[in-house]
C-alpha atoms as a PDB file:
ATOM      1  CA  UNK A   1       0.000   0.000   0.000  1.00  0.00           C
ATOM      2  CA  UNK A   2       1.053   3.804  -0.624  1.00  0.00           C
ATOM      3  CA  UNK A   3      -0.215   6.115   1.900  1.00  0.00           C
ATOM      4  CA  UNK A   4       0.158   9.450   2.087  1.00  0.00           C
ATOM      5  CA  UNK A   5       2.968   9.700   4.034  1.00  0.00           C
ATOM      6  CA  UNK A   6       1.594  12.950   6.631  1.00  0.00           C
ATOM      7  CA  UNK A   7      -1.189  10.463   7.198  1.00  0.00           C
ATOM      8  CA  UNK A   8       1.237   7.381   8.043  1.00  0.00           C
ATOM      9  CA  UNK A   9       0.031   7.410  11.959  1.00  0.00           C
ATOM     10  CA  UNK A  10      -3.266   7.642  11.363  1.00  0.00           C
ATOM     11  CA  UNK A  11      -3.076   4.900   8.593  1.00  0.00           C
ATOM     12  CA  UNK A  12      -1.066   2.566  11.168  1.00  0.00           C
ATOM     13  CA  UNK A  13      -3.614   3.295  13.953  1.00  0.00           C
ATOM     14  CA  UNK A  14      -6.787   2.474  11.543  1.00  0.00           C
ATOM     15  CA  UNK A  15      -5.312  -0.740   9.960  1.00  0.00           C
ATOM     16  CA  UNK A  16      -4.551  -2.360  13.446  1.00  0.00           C
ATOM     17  CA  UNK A  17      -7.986  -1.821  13.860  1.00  0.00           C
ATOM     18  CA  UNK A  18      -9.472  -3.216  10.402  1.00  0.00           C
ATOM     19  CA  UNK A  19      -6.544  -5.909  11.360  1.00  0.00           C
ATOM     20  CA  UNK A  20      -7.905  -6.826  14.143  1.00  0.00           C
ATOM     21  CA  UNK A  21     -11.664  -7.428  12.928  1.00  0.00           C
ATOM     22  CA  UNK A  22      -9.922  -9.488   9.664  1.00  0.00           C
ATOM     23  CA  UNK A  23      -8.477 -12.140  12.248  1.00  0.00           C
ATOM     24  CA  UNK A  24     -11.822 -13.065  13.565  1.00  0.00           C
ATOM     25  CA  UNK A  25     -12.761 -14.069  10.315  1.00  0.00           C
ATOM     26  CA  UNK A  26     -12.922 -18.290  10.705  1.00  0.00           C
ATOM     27  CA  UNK A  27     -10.388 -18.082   7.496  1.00  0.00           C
ATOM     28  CA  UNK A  28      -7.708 -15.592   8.552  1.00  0.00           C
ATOM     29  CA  UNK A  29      -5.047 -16.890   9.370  1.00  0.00           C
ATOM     30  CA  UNK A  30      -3.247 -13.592  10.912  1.00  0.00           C
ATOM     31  CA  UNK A  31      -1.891 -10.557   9.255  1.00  0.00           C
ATOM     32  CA  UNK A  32       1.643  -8.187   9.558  1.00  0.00           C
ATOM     33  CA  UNK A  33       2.083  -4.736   8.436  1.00  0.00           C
ATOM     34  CA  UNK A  34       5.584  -3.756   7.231  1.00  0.00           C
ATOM     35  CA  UNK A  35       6.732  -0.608   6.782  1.00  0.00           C
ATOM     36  CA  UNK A  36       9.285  -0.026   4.230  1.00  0.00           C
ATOM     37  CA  UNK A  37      12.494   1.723   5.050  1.00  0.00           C
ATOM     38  CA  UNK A  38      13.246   3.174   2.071  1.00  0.00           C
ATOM     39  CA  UNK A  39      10.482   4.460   0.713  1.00  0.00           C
ATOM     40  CA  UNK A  40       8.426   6.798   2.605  1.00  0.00           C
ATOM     41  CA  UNK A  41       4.610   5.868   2.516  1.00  0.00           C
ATOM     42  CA  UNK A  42       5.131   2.302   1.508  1.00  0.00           C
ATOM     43  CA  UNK A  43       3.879  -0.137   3.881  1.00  0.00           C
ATOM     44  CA  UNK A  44       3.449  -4.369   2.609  1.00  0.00           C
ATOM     45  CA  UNK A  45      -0.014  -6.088   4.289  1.00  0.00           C
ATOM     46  CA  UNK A  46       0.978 -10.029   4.649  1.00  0.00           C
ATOM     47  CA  UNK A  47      -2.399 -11.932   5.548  1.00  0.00           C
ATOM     48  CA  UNK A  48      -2.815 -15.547   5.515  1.00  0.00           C
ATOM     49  CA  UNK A  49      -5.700 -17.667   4.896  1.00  0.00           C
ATOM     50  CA  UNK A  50      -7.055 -21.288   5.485  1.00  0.00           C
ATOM     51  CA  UNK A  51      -6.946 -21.361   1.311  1.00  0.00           C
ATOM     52  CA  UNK A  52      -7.092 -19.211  -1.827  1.00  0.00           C
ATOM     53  CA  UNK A  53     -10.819 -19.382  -2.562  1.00  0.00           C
ATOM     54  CA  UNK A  54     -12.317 -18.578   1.180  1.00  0.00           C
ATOM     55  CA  UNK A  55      -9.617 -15.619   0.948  1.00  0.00           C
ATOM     56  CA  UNK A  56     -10.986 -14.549  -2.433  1.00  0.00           C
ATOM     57  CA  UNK A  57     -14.731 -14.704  -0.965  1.00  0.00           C
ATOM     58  CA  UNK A  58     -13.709 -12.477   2.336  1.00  0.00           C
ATOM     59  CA  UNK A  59     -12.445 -10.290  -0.632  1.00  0.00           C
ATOM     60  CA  UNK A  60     -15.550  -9.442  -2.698  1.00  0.00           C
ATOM     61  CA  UNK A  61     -17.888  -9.691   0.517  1.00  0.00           C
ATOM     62  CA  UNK A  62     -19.637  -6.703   1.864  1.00  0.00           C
ATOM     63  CA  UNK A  63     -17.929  -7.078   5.160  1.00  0.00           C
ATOM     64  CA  UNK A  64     -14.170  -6.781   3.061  1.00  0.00           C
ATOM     65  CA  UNK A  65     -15.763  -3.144   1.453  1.00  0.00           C
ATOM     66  CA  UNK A  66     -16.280  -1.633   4.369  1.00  0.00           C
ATOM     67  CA  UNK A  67     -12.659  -2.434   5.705  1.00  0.00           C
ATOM     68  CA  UNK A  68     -11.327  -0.998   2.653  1.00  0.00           C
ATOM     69  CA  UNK A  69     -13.364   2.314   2.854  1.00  0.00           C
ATOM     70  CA  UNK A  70     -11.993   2.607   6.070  1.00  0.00           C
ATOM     71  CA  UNK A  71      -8.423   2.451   4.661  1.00  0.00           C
ATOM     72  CA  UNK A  72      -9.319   4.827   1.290  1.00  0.00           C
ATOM     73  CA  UNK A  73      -8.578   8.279   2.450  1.00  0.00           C
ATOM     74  CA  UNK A  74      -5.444   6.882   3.385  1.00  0.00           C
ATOM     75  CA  UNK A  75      -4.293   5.166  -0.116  1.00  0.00           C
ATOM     76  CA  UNK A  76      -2.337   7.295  -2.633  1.00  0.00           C
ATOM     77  CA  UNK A  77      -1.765   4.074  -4.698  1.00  0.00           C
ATOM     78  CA  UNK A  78      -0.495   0.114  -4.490  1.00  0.00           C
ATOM     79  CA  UNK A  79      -1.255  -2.938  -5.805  1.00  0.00           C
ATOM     80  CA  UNK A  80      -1.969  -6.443  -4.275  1.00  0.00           C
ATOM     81  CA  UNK A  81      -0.343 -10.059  -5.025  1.00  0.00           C
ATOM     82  CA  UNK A  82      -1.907 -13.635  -4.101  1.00  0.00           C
ATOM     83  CA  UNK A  83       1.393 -15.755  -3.172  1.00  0.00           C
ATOM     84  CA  UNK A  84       1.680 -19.315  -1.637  1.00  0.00           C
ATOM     85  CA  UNK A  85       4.175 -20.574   0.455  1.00  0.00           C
ATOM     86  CA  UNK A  86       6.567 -23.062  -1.261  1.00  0.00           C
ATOM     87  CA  UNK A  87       8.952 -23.797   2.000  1.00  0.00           C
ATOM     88  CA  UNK A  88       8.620 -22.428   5.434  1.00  0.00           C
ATOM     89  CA  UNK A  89      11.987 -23.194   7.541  1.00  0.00           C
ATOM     90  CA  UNK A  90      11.042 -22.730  11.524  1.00  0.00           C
ATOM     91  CA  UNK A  91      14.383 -21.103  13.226  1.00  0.00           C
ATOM     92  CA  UNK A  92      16.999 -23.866  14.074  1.00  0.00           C
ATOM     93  CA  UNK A  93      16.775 -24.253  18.262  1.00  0.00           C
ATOM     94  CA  UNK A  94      19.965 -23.994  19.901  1.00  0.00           C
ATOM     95  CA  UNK A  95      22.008 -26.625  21.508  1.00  0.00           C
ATOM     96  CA  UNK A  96      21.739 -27.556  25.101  1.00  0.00           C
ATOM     97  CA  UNK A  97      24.904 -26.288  27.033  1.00  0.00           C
ATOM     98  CA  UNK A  98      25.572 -28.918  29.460  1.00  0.00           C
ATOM     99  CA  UNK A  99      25.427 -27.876  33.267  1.00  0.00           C
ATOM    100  CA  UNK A 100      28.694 -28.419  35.208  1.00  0.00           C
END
């Protein structure tokens, strides 16, 4: 997403709250935002869902619209990509130190 960037707070502070209604959805499986460093404005929404098609019916539903016309005055611009997940690697757990 591109938001205006004198708007960023107010952005954050409504998305956590959209956010929060998406993960009661049955489907959701949780969300991030992720702001980028580099370019001011630019924040990345990662949500993840039980499956592609329950995700793509939250999306057209009249509950999803009224999320995103919460977010509008916000948006100067963006664009949004399904993915899957090929590999997920959980982090390695570290060694026991033996007790002396």
């Amino acid at each position: 997403m591109e938001i205006f960037p004198e708007l960023a707070g107010d952005f954050e502070r409504t998305w956590r709250e959209v956010g929060e209604a998406i993960s009661r959805e049955p489907d959701n499986l949780g969300q991030t935002l992720v702001r980028d460093t580099e370019e001011e404005g630019v924040y990345w929404v990662l949500t993840d869902w039980t499956d592609e098609p329950r995700f793509r019916a939250f999306e057209v539903s009249a509950r999803h619209v009224v999320h995103r016309l919460k977010l509008k005055p916000y948006r100067r611009g963006g664009a949004m990509h399904v993915t899957e997940v090929v590999h997920r690697i959980a982090p390695a757990t570290e060694p026991a130190v033996p007790v002396t």
